[in-house]
PDB file of N, CA and C in Angstrom:
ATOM      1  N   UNK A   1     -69.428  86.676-214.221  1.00  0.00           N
ATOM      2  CA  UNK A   1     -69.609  86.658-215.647  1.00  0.00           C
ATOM      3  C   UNK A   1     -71.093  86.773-215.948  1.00  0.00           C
ATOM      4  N   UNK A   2     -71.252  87.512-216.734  1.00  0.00           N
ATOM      5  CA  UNK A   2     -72.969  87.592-217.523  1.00  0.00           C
ATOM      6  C   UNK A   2     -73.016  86.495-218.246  1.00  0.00           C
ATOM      7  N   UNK A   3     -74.581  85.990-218.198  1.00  0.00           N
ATOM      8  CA  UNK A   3     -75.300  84.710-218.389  1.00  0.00           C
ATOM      9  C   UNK A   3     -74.932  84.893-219.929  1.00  0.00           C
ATOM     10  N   UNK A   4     -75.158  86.234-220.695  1.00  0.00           N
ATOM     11  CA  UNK A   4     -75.291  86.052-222.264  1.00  0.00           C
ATOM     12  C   UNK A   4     -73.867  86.096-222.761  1.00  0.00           C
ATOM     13  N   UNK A   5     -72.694  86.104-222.404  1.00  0.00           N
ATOM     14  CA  UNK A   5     -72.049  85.633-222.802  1.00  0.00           C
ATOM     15  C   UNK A   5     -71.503  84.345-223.307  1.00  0.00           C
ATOM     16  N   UNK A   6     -71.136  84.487-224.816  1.00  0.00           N
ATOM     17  CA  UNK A   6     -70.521  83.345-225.678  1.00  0.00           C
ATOM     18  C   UNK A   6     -69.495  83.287-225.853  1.00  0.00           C
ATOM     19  N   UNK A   7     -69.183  81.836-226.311  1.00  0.00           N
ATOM     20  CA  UNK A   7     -67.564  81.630-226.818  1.00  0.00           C
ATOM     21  C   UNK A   7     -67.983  81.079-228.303  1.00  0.00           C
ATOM     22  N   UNK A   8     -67.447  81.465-229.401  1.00  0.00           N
ATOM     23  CA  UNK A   8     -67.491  81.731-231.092  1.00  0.00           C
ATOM     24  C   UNK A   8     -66.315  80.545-231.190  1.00  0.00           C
ATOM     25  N   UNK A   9     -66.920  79.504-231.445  1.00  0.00           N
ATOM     26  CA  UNK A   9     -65.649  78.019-231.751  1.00  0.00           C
ATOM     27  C   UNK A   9     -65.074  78.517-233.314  1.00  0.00           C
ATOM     28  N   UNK A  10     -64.575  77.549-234.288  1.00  0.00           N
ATOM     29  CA  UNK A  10     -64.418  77.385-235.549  1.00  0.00           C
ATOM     30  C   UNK A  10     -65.875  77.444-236.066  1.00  0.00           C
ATOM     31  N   UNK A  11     -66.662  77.079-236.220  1.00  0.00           N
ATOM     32  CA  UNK A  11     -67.799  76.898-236.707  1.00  0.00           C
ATOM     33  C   UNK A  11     -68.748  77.807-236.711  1.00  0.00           C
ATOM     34  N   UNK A  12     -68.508  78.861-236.126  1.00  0.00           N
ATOM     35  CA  UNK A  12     -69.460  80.347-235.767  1.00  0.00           C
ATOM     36  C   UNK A  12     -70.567  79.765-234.982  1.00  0.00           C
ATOM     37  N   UNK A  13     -70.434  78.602-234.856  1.00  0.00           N
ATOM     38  CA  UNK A  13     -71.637  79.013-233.679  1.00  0.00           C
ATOM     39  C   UNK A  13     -71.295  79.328-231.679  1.00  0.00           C
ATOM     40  N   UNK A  14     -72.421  80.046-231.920  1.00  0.00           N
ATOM     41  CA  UNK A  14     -71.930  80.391-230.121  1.00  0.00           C
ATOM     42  C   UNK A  14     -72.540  79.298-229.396  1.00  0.00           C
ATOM     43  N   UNK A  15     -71.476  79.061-228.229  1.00  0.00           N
ATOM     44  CA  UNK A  15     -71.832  78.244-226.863  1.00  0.00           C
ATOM     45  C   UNK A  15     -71.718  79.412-225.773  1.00  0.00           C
ATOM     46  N   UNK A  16     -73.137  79.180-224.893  1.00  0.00           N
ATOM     47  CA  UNK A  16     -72.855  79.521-223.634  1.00  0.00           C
ATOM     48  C   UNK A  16     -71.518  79.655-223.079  1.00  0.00           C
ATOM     49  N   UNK A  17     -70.841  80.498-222.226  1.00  0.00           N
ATOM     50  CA  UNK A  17     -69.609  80.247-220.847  1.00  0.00           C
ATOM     51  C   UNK A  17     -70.524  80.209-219.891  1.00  0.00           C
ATOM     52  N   UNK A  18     -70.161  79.572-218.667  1.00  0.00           N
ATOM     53  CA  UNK A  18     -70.911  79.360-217.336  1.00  0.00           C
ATOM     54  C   UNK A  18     -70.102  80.052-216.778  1.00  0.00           C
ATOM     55  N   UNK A  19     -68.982  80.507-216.678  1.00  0.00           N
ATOM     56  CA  UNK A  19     -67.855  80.728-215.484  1.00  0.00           C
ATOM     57  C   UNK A  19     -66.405  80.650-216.277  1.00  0.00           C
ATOM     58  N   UNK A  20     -66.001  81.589-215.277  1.00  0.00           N
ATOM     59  CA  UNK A  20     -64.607  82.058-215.691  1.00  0.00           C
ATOM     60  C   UNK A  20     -63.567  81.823-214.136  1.00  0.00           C
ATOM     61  N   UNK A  21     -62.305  81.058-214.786  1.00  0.00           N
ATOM     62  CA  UNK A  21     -61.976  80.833-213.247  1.00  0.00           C
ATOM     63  C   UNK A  21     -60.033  80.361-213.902  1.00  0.00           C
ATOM     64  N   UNK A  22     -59.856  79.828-212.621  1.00  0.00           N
ATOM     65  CA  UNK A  22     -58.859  78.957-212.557  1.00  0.00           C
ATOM     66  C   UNK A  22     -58.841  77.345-212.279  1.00  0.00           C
ATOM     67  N   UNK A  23     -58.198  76.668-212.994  1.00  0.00           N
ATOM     68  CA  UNK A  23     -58.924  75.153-213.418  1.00  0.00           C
ATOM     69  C   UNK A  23     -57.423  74.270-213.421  1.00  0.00           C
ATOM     70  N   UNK A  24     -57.146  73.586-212.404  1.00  0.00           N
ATOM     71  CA  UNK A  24     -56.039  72.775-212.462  1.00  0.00           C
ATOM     72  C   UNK A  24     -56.457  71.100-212.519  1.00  0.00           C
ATOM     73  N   UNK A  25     -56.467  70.734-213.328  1.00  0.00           N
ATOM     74  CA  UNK A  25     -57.175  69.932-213.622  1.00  0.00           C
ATOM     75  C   UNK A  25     -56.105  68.670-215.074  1.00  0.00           C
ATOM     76  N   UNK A  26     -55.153  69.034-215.019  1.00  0.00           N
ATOM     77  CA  UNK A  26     -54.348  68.469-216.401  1.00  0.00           C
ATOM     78  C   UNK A  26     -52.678  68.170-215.408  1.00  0.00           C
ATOM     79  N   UNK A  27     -52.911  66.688-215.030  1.00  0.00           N
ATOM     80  CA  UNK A  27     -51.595  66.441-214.436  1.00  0.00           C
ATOM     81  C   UNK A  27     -50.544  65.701-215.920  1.00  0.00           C
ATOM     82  N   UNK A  28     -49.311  65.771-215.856  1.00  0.00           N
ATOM     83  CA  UNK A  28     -48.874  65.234-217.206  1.00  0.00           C
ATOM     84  C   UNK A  28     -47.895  63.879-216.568  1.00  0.00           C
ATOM     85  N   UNK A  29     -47.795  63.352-217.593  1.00  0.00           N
ATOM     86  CA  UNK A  29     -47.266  62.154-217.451  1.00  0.00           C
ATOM     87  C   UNK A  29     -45.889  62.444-216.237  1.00  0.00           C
ATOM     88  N   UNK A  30     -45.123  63.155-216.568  1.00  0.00           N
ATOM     89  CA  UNK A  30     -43.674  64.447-216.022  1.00  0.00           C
ATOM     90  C   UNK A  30     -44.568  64.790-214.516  1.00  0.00           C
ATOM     91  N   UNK A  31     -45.448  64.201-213.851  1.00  0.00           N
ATOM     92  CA  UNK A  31     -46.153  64.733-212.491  1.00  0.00           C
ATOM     93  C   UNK A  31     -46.069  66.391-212.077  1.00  0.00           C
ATOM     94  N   UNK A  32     -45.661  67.297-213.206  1.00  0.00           N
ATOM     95  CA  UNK A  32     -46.322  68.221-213.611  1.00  0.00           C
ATOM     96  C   UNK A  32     -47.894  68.632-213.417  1.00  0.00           C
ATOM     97  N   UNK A  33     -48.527  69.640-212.897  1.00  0.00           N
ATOM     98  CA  UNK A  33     -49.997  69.873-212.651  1.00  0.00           C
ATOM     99  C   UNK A  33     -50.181  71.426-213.589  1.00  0.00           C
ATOM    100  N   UNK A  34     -50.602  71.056-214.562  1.00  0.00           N
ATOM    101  CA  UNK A  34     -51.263  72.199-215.683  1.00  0.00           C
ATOM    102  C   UNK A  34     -51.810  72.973-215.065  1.00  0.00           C
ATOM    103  N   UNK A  35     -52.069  74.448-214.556  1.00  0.00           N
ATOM    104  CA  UNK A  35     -52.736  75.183-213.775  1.00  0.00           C
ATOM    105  C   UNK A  35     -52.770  76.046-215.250  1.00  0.00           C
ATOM    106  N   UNK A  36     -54.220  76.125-215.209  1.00  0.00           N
ATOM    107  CA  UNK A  36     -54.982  76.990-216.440  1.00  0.00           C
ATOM    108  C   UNK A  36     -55.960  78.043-216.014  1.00  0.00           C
ATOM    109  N   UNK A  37     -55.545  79.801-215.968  1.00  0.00           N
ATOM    110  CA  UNK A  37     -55.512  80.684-215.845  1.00  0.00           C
ATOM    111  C   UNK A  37     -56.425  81.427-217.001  1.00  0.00           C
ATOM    112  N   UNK A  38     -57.663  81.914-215.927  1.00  0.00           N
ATOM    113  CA  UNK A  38     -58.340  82.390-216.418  1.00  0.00           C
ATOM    114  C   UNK A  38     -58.745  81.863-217.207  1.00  0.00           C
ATOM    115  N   UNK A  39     -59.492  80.821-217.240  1.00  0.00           N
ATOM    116  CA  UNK A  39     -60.003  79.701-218.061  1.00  0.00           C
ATOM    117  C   UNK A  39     -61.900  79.746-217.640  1.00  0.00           C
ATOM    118  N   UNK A  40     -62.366  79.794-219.298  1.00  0.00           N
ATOM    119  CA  UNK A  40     -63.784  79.989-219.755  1.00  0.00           C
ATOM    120  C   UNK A  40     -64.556  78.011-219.558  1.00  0.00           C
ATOM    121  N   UNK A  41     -65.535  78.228-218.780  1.00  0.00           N
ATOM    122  CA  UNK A  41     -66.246  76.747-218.349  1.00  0.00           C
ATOM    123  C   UNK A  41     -67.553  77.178-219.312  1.00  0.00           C
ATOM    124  N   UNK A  42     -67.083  76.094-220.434  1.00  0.00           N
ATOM    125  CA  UNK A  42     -68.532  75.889-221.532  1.00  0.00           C
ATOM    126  C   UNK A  42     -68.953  74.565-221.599  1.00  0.00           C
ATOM    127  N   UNK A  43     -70.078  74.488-220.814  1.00  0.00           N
ATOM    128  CA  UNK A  43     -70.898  72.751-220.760  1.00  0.00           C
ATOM    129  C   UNK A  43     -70.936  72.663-222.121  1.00  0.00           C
ATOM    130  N   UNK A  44     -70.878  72.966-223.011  1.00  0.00           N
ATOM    131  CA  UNK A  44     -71.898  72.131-224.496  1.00  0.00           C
ATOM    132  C   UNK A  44     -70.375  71.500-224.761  1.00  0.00           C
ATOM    133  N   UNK A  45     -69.464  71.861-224.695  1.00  0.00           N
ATOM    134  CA  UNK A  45     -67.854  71.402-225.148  1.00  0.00           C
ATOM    135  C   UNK A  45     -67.404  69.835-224.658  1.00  0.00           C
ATOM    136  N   UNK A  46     -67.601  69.099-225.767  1.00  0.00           N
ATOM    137  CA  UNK A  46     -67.022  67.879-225.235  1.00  0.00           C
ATOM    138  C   UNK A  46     -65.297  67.318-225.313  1.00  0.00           C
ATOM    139  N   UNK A  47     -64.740  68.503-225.758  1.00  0.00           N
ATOM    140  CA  UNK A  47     -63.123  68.542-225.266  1.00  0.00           C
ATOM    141  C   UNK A  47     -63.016  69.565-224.999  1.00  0.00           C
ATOM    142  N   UNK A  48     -61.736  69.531-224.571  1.00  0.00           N
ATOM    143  CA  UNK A  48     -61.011  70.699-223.868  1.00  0.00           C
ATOM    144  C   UNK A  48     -60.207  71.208-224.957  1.00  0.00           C
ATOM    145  N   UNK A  49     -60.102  72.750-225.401  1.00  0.00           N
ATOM    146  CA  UNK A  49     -59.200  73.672-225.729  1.00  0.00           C
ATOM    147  C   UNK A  49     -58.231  74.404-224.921  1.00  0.00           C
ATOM    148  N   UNK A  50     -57.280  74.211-225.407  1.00  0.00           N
ATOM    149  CA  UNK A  50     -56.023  75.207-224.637  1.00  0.00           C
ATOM    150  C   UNK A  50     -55.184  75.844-225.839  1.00  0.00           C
ATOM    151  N   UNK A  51     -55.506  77.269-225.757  1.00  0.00           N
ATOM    152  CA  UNK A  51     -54.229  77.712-226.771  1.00  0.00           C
ATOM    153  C   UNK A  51     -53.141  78.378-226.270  1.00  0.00           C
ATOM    154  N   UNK A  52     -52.372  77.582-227.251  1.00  0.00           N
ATOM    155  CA  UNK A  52     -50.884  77.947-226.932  1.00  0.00           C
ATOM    156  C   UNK A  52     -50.982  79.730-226.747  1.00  0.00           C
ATOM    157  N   UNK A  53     -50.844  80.044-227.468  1.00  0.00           N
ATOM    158  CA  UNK A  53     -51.112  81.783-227.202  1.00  0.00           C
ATOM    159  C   UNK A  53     -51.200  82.239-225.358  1.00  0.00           C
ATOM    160  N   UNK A  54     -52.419  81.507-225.011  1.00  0.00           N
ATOM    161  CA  UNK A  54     -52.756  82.225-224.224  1.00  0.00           C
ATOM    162  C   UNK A  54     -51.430  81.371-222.717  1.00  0.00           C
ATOM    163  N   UNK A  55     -51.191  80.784-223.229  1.00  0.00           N
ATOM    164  CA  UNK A  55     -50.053  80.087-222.165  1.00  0.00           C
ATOM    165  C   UNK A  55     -48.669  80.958-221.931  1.00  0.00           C
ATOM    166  N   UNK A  56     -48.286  81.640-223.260  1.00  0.00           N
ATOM    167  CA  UNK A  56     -46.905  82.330-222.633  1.00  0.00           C
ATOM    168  C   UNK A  56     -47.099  83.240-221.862  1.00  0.00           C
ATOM    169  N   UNK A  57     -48.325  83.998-221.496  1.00  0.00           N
ATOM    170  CA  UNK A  57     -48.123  84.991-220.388  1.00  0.00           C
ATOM    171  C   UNK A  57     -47.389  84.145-219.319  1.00  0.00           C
ATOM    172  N   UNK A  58     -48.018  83.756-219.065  1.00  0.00           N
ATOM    173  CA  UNK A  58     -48.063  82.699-217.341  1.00  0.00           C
ATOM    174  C   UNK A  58     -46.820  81.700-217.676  1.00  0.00           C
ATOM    175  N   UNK A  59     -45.567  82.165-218.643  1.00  0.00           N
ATOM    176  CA  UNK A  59     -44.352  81.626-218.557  1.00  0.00           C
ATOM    177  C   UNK A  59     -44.294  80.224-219.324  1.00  0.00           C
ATOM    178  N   UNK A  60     -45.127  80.036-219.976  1.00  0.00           N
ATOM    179  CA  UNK A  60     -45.071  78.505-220.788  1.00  0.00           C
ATOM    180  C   UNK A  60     -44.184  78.616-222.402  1.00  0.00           C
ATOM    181  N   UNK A  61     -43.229  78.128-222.750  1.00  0.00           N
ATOM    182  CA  UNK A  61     -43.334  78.285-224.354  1.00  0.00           C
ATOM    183  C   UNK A  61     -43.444  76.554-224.553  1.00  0.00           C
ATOM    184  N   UNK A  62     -42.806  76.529-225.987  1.00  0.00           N
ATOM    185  CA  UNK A  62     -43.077  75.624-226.422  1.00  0.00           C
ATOM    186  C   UNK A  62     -42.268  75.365-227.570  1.00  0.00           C
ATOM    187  N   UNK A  63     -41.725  73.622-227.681  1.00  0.00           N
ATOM    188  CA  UNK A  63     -41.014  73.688-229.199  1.00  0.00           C
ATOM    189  C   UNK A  63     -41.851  72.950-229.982  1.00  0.00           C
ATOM    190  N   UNK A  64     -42.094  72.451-230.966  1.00  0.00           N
ATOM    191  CA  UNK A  64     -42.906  71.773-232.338  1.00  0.00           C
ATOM    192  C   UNK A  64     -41.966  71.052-233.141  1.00  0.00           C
ATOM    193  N   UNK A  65     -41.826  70.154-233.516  1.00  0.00           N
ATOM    194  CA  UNK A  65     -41.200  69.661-234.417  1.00  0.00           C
ATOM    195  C   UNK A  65     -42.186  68.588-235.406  1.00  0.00           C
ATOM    196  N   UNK A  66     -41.456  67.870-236.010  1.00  0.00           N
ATOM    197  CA  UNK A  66     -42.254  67.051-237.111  1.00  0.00           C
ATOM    198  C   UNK A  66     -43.602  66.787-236.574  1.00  0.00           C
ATOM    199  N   UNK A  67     -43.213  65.656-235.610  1.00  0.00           N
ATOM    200  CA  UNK A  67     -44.423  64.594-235.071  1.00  0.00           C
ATOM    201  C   UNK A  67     -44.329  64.691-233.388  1.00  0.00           C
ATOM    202  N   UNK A  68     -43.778  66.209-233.288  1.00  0.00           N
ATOM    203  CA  UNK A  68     -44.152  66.296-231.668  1.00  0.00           C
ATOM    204  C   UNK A  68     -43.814  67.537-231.429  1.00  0.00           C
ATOM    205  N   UNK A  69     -43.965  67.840-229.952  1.00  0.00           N
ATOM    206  CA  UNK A  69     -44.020  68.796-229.458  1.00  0.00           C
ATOM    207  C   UNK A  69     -43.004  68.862-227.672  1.00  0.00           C
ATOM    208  N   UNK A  70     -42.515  69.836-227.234  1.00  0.00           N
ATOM    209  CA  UNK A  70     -41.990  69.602-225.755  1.00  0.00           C
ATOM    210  C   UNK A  70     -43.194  71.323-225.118  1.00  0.00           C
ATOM    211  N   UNK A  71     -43.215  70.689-224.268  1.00  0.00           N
ATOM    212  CA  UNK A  71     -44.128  72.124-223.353  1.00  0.00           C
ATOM    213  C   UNK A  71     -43.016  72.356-222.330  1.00  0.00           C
ATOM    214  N   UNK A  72     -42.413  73.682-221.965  1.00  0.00           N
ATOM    215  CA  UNK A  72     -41.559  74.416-220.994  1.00  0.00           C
ATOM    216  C   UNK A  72     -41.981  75.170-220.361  1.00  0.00           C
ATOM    217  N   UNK A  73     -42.096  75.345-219.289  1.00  0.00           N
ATOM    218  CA  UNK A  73     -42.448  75.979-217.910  1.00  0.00           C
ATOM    219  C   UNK A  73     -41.229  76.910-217.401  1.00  0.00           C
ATOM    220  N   UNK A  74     -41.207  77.615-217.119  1.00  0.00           N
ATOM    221  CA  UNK A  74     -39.727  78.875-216.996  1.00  0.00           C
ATOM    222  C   UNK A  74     -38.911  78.116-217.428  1.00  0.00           C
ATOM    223  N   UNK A  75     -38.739  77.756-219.078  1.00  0.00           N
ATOM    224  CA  UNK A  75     -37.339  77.089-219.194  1.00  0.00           C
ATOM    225  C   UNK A  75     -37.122  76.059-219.260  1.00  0.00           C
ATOM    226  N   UNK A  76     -37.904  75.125-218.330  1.00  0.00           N
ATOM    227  CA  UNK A  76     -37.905  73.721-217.932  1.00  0.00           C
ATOM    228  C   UNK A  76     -39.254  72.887-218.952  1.00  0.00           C
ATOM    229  N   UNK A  77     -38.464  71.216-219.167  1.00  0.00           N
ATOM    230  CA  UNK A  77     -39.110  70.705-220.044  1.00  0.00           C
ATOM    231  C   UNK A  77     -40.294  70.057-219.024  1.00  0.00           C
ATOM    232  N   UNK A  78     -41.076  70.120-219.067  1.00  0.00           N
ATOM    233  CA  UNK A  78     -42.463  69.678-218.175  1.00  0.00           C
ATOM    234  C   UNK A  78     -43.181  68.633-218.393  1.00  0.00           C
ATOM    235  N   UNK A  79     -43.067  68.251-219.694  1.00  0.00           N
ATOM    236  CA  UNK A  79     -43.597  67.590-220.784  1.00  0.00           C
ATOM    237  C   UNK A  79     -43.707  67.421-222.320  1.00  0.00           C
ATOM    238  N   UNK A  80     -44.106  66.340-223.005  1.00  0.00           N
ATOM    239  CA  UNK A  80     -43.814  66.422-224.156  1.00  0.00           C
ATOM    240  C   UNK A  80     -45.122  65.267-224.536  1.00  0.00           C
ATOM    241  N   UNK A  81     -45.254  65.378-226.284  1.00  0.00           N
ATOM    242  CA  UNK A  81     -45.778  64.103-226.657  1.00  0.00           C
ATOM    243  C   UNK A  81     -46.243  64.713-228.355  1.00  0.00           C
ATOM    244  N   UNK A  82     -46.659  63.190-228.667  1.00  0.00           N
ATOM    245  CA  UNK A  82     -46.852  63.372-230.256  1.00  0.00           C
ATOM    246  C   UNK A  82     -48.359  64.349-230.745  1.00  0.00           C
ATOM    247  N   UNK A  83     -48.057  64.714-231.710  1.00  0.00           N
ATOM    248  CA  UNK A  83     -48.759  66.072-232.390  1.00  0.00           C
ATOM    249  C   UNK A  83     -50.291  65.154-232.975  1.00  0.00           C
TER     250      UNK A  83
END
C-alpha cells in the first residue's frame, strides 16, 4: 500500500491507512472467530469499523430487528446481540 493513502471517515477528514491485510482478531461470545478480509489498519482510529456491506461477499448476511441484530455465516447463526 502507498504511504499517501487515506481513509475519508463521516467527518471528511482523512486518516492515514498503514496496511491492508487480513485481521482475525473478533472472537464472539458463539466461539466463533471473525476473520476480516481485506481489512484497512488506521492508527489514528480509536474503534473499530466493520461494514456490513463489505461482509456479504465472504458469505455473511444478517437479520436487524427492533433492538438487535443475529450475524449468519453460510446460513448459520454465529452470533447475535443488542443494536
Amino acid at each position: 500500500m502507498r504511504s499517501e493513502q487515506i481513509f475519508l471517515s463521516g467527518n471528511k477528514l482523512g486518516s492515514p491507512m498503514k496496511a491492508t491485510g487480513t485481521c482475525i482478531f473478533l472472537t464472539l461470545s458463539s466461539g466463533f472467530i471473525l476473520k476480516l478480509e481485506r481489512t484497512f489498519y488506521v492508527p489514528s482510529f480509536s474503534r473499530n469499523l466493520i461494514y456490513v456491506s463489505r461482509l456479504v461477499p465472504f458469505g455473511y448476511s444478517f437479520n436487524f430487528k427492533d433492538t438487535s441484530f443475529e450475524l449468519f455465516y453460510n446460513f448459520e447463526c454465529v452470533g447475535n446481540d443488542i443494536l
